[in-house]
Protein backbone atom coordinates (compact mmCIF):
# COMPACT_ATOMS: atom_id res chain seq x y z
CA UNK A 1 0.00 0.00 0.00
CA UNK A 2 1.21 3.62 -0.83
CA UNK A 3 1.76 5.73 1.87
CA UNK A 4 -0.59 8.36 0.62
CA UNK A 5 -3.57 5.50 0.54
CA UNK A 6 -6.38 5.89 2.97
CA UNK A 7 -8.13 2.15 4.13
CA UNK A 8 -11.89 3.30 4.83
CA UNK A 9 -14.69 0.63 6.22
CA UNK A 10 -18.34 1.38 4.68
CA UNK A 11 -21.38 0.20 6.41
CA UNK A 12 -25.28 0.52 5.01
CA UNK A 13 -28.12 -0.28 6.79
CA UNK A 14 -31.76 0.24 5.98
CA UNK A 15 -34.88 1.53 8.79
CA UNK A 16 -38.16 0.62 8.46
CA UNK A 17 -40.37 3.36 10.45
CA UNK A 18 -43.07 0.86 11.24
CA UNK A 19 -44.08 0.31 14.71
CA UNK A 20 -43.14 -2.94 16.23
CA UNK A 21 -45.71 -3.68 18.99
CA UNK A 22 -45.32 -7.22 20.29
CA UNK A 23 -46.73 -6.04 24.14
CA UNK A 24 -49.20 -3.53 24.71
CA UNK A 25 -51.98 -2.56 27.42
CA UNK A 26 -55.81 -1.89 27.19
CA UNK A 27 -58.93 -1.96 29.38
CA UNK A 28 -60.62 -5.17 30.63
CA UNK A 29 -62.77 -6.66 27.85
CA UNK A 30 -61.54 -4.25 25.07
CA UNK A 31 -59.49 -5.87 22.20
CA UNK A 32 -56.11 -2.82 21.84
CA UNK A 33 -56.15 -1.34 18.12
CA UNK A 34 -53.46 0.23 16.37
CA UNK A 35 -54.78 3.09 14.33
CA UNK A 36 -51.76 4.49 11.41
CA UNK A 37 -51.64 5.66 8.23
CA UNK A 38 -49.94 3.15 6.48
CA UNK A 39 -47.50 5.47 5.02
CA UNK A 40 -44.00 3.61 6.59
CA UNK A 41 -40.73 5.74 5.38
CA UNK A 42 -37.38 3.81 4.86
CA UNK A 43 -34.49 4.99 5.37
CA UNK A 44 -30.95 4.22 4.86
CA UNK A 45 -27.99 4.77 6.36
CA UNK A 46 -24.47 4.90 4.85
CA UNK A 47 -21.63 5.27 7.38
CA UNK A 48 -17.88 4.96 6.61
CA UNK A 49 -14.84 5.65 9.28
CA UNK A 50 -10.93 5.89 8.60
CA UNK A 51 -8.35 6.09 10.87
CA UNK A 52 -8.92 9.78 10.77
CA UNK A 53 -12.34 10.56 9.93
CA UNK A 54 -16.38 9.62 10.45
CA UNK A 55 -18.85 10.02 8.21
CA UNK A 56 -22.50 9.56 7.50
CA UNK A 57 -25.76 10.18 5.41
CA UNK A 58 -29.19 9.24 5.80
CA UNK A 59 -30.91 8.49 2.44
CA UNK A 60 -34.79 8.39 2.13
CA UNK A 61 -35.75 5.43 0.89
CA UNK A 62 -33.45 2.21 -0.74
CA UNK A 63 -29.68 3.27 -1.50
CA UNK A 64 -28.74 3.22 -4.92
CA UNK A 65 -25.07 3.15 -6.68
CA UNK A 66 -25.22 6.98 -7.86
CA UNK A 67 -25.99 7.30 -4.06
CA UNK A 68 -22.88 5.56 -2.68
CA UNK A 69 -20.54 6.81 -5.35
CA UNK A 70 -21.11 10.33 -4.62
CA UNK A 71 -21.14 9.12 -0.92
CA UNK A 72 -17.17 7.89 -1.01
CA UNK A 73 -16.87 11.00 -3.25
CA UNK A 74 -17.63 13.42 -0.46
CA UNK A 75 -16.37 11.39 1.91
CA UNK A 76 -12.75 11.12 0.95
């Protein structure tokens, strides 16, 4: 490796806004209901760390390969 090289370690990971009830509470007798939208946002992190730097960005939605190219490119 050149001395001027940079080793960087790139990470992506996707969120899912929807609720995740497994528990939840509700009177005696009455069944609990979950009233939303059903309008879940994904979003996706990319996160990349050198020995020098951190960096991140939070994409709506899936990430794409024009998305992570100009990710590295604004991250090196």
């Amino acid at each position: 490796m050149r001395p001027s090289s940079k080793v960087i370690f790139l990470d992506e990971s996707g969120i899912s806004q929807n609720p995740y009830t497994i528990k939840t509470w509700s009177l005696i007798g009455k069944t609990p209901i979950l009233r939303h939208k059903m309008s879940w946002k994904k979003l996706s992190v990319i996160g990349a760390i050198s020995k020098k730097d951190f960096h991140f960005q939070i994409i709506t939605g899936s990430v794409k390969s024009q998305d992570l190219i100009y990710f590295l490119l604004i991250s090196t």
